[in-house]
Every structure is written in C-alpha cells, then in structure tokens.
N, C-alpha and C. Protein backbone atom coordinates (compact mmCIF):
# COMPACT_ATOMS: atom_id res chain seq x y z
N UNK A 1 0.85 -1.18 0.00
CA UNK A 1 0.00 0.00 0.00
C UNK A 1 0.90 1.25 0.00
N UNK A 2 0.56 2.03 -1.08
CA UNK A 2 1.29 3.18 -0.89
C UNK A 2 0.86 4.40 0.02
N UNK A 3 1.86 5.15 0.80
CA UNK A 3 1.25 6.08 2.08
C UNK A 3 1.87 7.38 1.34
N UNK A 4 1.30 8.36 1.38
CA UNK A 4 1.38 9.47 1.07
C UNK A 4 2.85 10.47 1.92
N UNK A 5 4.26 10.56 1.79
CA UNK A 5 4.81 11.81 2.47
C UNK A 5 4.21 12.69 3.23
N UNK A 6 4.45 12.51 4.12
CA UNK A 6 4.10 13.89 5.34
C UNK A 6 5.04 15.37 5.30
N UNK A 7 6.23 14.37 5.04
CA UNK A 7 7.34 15.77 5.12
C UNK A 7 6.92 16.43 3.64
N UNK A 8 8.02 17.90 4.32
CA UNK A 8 8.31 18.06 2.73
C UNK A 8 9.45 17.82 2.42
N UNK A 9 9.72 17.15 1.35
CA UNK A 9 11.09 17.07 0.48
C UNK A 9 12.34 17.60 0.61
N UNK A 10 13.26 17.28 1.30
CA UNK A 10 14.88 18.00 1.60
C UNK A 10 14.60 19.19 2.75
N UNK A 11 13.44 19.17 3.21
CA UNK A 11 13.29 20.35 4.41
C UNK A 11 13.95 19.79 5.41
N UNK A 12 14.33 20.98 6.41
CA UNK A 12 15.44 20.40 7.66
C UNK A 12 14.15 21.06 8.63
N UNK A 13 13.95 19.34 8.97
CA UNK A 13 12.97 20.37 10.46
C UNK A 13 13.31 20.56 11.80
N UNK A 14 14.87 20.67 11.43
CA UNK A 14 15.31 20.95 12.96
C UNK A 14 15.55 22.58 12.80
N UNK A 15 15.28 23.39 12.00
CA UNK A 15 15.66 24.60 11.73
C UNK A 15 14.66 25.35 12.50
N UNK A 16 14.93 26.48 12.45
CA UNK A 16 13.79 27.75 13.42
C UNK A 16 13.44 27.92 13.14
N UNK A 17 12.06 27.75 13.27
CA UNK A 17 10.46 28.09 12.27
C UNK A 17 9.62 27.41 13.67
N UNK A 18 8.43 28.08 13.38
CA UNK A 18 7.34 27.44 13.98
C UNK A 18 6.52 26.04 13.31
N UNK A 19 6.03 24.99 13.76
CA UNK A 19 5.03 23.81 12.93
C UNK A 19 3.90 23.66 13.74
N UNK A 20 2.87 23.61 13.27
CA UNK A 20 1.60 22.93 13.55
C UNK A 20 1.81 21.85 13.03
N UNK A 21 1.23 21.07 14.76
CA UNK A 21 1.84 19.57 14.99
C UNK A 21 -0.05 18.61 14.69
N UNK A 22 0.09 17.61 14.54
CA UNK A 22 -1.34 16.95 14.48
C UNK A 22 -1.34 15.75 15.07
N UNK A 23 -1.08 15.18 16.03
CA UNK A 23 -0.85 13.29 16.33
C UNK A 23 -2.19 13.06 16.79
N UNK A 24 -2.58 11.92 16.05
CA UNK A 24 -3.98 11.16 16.12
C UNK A 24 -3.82 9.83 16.93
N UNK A 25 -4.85 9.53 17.89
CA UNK A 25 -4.75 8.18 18.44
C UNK A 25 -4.80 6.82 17.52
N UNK A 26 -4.24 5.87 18.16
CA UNK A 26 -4.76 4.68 16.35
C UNK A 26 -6.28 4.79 16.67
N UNK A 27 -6.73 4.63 15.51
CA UNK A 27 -8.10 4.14 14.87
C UNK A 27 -8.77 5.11 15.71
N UNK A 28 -8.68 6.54 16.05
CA UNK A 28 -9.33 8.02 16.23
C UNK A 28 -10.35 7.25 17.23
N UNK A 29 -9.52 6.63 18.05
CA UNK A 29 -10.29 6.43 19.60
C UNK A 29 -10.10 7.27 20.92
N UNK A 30 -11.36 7.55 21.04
CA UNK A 30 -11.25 8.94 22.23
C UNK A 30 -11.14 8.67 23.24
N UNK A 31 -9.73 8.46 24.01
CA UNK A 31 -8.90 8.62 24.77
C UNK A 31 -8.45 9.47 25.61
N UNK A 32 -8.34 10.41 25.65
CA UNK A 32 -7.94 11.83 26.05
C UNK A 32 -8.78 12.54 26.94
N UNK A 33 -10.22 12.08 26.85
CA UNK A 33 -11.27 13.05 27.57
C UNK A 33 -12.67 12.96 27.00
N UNK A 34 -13.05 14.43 27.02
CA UNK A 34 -14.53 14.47 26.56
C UNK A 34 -14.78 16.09 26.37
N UNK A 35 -15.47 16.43 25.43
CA UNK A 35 -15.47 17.78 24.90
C UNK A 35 -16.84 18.43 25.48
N UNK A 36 -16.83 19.61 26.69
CA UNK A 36 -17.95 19.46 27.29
C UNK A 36 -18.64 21.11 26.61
N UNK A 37 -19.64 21.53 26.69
CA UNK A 37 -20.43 22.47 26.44
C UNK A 37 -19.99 23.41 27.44
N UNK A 38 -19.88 24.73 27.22
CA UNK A 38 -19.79 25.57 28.20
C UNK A 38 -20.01 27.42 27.77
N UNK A 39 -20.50 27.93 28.57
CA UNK A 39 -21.66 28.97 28.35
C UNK A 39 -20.33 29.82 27.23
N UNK A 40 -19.21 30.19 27.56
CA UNK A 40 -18.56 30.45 26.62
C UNK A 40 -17.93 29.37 25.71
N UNK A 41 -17.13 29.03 25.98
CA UNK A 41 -16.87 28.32 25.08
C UNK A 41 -16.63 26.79 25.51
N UNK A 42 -16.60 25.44 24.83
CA UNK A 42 -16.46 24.19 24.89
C UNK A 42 -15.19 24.04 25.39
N UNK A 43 -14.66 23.23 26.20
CA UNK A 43 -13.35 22.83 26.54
C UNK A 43 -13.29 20.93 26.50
N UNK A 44 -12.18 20.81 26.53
CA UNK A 44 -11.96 19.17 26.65
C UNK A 44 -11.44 18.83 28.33
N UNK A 45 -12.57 17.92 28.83
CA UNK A 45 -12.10 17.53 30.18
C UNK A 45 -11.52 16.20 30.23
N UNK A 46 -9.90 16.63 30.50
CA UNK A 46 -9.12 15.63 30.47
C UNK A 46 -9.74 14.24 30.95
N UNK A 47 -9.26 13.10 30.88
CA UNK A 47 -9.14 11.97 31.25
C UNK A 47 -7.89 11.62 31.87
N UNK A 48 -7.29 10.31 32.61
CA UNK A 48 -6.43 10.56 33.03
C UNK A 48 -4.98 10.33 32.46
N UNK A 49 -5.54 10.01 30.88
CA UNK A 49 -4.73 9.48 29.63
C UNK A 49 -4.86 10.51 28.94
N UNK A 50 -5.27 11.96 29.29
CA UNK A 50 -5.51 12.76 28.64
C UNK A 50 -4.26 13.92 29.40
N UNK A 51 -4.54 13.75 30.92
CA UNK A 51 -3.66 14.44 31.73
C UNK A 51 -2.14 14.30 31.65
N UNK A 52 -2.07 12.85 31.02
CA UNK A 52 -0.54 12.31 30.53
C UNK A 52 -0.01 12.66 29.56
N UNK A 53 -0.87 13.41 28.61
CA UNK A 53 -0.35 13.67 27.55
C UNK A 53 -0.41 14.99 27.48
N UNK A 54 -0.98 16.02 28.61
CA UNK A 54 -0.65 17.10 28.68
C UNK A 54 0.49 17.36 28.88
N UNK A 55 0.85 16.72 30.04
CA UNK A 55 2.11 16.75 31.15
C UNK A 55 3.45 16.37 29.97
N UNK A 56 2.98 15.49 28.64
CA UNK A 56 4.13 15.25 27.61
C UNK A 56 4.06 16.17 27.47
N UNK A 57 3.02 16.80 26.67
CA UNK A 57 3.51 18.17 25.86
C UNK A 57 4.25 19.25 26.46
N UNK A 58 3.74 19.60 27.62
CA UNK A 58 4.67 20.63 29.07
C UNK A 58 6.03 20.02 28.92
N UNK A 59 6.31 18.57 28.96
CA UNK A 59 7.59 18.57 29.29
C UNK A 59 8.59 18.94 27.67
N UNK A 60 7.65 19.25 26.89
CA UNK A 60 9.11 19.11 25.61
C UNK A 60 9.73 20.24 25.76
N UNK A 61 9.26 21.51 26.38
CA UNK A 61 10.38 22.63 26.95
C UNK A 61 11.25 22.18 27.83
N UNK A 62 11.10 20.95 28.60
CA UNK A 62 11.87 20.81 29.68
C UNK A 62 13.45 20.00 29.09
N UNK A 63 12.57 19.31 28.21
CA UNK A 63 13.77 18.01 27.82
C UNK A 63 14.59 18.76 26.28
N UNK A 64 13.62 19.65 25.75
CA UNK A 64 14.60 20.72 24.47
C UNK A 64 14.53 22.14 24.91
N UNK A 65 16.26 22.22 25.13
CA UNK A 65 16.34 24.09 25.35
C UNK A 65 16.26 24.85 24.04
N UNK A 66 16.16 24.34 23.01
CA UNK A 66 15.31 25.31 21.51
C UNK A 66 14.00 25.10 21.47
N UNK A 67 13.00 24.14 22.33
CA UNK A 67 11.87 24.40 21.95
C UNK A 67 10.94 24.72 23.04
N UNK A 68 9.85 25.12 22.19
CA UNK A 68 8.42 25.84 23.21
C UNK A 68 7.00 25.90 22.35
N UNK A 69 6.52 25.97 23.90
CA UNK A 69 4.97 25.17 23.33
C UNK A 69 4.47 26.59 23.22
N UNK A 70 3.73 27.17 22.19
CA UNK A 70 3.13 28.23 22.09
C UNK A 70 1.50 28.24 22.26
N UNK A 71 1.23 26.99 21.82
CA UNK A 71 -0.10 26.79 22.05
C UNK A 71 -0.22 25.11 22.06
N UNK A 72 -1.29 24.62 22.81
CA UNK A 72 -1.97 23.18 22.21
C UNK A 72 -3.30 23.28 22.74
N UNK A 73 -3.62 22.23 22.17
CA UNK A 73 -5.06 21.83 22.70
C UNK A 73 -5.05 19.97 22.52
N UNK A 74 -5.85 19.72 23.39
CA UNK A 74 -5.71 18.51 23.60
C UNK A 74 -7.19 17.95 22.62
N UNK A 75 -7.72 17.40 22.08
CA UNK A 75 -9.31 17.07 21.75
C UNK A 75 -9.53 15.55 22.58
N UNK A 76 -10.19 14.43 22.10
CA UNK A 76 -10.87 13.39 22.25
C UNK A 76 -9.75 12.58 22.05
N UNK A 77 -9.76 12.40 20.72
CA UNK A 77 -8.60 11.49 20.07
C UNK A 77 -7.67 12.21 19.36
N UNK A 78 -7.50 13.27 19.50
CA UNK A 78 -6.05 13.93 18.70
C UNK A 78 -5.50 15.29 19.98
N UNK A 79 -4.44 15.58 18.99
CA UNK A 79 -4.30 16.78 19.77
C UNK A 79 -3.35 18.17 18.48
N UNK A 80 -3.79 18.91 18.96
CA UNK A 80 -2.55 20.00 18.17
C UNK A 80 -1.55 20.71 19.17
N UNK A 81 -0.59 21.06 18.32
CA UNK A 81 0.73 21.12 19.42
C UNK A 81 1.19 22.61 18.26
N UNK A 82 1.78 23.86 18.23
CA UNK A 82 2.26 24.84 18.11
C UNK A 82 3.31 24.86 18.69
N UNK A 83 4.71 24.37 17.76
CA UNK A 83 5.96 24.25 18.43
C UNK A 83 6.88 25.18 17.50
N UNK A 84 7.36 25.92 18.47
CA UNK A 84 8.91 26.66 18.43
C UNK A 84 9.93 26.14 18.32
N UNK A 85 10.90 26.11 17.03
CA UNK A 85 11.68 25.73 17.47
C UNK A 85 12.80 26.64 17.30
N UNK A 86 13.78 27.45 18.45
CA UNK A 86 14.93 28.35 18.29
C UNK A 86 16.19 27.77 17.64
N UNK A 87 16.66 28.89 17.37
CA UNK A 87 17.96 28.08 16.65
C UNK A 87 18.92 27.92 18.06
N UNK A 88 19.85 26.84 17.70
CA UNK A 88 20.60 26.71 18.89
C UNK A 88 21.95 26.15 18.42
N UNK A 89 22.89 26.09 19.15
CA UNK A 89 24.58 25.75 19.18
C UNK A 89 24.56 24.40 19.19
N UNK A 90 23.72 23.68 19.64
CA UNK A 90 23.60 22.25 19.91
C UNK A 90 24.18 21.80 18.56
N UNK A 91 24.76 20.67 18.83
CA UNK A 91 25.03 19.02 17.41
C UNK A 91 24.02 18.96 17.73
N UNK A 92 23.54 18.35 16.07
CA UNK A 92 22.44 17.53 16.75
C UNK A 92 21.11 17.98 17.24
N UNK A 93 20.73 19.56 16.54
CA UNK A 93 19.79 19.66 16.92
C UNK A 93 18.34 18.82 16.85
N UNK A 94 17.65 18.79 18.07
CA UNK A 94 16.49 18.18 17.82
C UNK A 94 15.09 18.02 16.58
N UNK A 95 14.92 17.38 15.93
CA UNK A 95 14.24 17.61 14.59
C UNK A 95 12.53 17.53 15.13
N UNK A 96 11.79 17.65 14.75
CA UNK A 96 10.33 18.27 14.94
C UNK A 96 10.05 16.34 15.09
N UNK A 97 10.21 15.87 14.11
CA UNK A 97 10.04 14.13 14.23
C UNK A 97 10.68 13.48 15.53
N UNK A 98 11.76 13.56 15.89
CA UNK A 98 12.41 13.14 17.04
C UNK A 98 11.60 13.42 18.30
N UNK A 99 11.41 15.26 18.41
CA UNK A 99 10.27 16.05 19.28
C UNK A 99 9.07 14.72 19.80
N UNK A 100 8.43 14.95 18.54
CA UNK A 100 7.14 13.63 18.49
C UNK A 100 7.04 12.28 18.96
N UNK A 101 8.11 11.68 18.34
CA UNK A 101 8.50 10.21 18.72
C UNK A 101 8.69 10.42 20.15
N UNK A 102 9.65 11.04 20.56
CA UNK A 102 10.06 11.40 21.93
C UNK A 102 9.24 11.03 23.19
N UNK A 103 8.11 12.07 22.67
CA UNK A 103 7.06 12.37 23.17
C UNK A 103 5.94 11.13 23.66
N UNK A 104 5.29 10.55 22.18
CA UNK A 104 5.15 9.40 22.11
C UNK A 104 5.47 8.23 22.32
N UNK A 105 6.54 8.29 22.61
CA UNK A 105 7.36 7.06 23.20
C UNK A 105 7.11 7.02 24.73
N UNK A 106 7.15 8.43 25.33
CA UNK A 106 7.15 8.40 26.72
C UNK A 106 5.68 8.06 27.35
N UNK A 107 4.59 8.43 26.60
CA UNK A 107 3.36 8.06 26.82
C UNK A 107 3.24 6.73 27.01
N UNK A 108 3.57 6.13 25.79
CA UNK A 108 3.09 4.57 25.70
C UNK A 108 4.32 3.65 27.12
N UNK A 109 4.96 4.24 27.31
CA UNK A 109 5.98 3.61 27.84
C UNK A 109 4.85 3.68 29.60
N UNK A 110 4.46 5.14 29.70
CA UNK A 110 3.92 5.45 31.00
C UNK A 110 2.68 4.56 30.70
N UNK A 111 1.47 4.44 30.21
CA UNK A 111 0.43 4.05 30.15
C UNK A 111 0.37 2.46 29.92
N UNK A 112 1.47 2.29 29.07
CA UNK A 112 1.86 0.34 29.18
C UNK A 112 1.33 0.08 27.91
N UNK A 113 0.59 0.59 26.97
CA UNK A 113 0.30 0.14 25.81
C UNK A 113 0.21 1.60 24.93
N UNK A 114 0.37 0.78 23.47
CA UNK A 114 0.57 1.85 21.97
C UNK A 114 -0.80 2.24 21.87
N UNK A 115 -1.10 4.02 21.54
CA UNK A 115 -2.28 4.24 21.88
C UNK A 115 -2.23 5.32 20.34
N UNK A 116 -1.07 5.44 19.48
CA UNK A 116 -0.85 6.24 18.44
C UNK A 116 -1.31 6.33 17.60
N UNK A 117 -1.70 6.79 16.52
CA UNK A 117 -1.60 6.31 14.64
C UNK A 117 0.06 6.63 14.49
N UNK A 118 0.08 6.01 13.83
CA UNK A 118 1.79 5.58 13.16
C UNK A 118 1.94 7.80 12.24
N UNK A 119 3.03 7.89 12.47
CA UNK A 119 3.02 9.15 11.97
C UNK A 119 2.20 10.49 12.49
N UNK A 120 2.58 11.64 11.90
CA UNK A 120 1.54 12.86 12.75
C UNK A 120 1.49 13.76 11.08
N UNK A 121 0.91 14.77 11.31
CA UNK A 121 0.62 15.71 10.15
C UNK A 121 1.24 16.60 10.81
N UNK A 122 2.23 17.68 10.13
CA UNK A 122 3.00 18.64 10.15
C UNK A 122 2.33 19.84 9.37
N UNK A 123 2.38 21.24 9.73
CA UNK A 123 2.35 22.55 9.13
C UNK A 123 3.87 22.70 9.23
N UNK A 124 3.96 23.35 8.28
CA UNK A 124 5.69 24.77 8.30
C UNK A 124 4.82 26.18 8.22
N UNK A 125 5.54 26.71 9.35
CA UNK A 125 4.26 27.93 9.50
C UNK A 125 5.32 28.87 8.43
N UNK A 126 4.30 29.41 7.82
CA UNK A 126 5.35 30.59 6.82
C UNK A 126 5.08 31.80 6.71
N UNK A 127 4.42 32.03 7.38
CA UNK A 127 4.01 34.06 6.96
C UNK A 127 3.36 34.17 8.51
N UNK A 128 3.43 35.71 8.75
CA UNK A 128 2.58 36.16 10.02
C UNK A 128 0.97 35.49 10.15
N UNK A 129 0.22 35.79 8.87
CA UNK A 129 -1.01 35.09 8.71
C UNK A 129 -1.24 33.61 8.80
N UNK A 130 -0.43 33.06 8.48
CA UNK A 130 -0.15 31.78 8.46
C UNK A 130 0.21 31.04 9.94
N UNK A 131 0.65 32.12 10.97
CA UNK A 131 0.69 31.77 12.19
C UNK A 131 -0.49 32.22 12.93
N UNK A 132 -1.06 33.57 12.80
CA UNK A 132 -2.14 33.47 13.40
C UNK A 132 -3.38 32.34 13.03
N UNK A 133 -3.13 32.48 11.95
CA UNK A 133 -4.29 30.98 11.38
C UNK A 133 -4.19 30.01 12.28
N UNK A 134 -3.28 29.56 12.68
CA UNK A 134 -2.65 28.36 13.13
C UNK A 134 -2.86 28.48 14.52
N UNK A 135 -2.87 29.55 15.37
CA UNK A 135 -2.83 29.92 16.53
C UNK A 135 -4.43 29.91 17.08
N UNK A 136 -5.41 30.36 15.84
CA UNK A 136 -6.57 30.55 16.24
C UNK A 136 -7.43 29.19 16.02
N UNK A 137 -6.99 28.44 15.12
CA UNK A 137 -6.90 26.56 15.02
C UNK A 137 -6.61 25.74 15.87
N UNK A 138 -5.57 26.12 16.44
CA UNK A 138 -5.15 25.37 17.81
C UNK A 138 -6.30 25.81 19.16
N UNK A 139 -6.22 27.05 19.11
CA UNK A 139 -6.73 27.66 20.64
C UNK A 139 -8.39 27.21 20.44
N UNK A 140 -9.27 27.32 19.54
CA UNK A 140 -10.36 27.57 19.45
C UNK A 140 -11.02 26.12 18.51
N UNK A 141 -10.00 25.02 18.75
CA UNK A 141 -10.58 23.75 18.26
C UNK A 141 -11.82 23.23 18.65
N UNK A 142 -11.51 23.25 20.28
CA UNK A 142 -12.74 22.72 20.77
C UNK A 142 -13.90 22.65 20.51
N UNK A 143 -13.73 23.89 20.40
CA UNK A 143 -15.57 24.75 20.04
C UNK A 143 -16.09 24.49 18.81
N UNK A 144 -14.98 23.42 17.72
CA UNK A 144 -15.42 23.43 16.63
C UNK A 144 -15.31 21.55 16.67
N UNK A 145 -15.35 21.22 17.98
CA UNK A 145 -14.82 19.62 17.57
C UNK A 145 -16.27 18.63 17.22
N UNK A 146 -17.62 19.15 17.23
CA UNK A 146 -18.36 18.27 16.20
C UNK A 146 -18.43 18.17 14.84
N UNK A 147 -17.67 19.62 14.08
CA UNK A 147 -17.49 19.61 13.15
C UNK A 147 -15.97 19.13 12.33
N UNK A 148 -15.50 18.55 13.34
CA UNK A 148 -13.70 18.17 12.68
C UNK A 148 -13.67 16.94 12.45
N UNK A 149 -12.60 16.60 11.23
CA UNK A 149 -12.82 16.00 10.56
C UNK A 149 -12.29 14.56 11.10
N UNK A 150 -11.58 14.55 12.67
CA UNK A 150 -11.07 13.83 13.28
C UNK A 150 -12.36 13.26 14.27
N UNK A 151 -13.91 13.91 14.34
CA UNK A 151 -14.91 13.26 15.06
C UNK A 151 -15.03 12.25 15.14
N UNK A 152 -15.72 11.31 16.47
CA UNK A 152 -15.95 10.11 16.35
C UNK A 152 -17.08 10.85 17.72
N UNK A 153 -18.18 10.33 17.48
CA UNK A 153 -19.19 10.61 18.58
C UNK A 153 -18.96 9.81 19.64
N UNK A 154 -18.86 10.40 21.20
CA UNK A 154 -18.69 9.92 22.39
C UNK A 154 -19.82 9.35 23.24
C-alpha cells in the first residue's frame, strides 16, 4: 500500500520556524477526555490518559532548550501542538520528528500500551497570517470539535 509523504522534500525540520503539529490516536479512539459544552466556550475535560499527555507536551520545553509550546489543545482522540523551534549551538539539533516520537514514546511507555496512529501531520508555519491561522486553530478547536474532521461521537 502506498502512504502518502508527510514531510516536505529535503526540508530540515530541525531549523527555526514554527510547525503545527497533528498526532492522532490509532483508529481516532477517544482517549484523552470528553469535549464538554460551556456557556462560553467548549473545553476538553481531560481523562487521566488525557492528563498524561498534557504533562508530555509541558515537558518538551523541559527536555529541548530550543523548543516551546506556544499553544496546544488537547481534543478526544487527537491533539494539536504549536511548536517553536529556536535556533541553537547544539550538534544535533532536535528535529520536529524526534520532538514527536520522543514524546510518544514516553506516553506509551507510562500508560503500558501503543495508543498512536503511526506518523503525525506537520504545518511549516510561513508568513505572520499563516501563524495566526494556526494559533486561532489550535486555541479555538474545541468549540469546533463536532465539526472536525477527526470526530468520532462519544
């Protein structure tokens, strides 16, 4: 079966740019929580497999001194992640894929079983507009999560 490239072609994604991150659970099973109604706006109330994967995302500032979380949101079965990455002196800088795996690795390792889809969807943020887009996608998912295309009714 042929799978479609995620990357793009000869890009270095360990370079300084911002990405909108996408990792889906396997088979878009809602895991993470539950997306509740609220007089302003909808939020996702963690689960406690949901709280674990907050606490990943918090830690990738801890474990990379070039990167930072600018925004995420957690949903049901996915999540988006708004990552920084600075340029730095390091060998070896950390690549946006490594970031992920990283990440993912530490989950399944804490929780005792693989809870992933194989791969994530990447943005390369490229223009000012192109980040606020991205910023207002991330922050304001919730409120739009019966209509995304990652739904699975709870």
């Amino acid at each position: 079966m042929y799978r479609k490239r995620n990357r793009i072609e000869n890009y270095d994604y360990s370079q300084p740019n911002v990405y909108l991150l996408t990792i889906c659970t396997e088979n878009h099973a809602n895991l993470f929580g539950v997306v509740e109604s609220r007089p302003d706006t909808p939020v996702t109330i963690l689960s406690p497999l949901g709280e674990l994967v907050q606490q990943a995302i918090l830690d990738i500032e801890v474990y990379y001194n070039n990167a930072s979380i600018e925004t995420y949101s957690i949903l049901p079965n996915h999540i988006h992640i708004l990552l920084r990455l600075d340029a730095t002196d390091e060998p070896n800088a950390p690549s946006v894929s490594r970031i992920v795996k990283n990440m993912k690795e530490h989950v399944t390792r804490v929780c005792g079983k693989s809870i992933w889809q194989k791969g994530f969807h990447d943005h390369v943020i490229r223009s000012e507009s192109d980040h606020q887009n991205a910023w207002n996608y991330v922050t304001f998912n919730p409120a739009k999560w019966e209509t995304d295309e990652y739904y699975v009714k709870q």
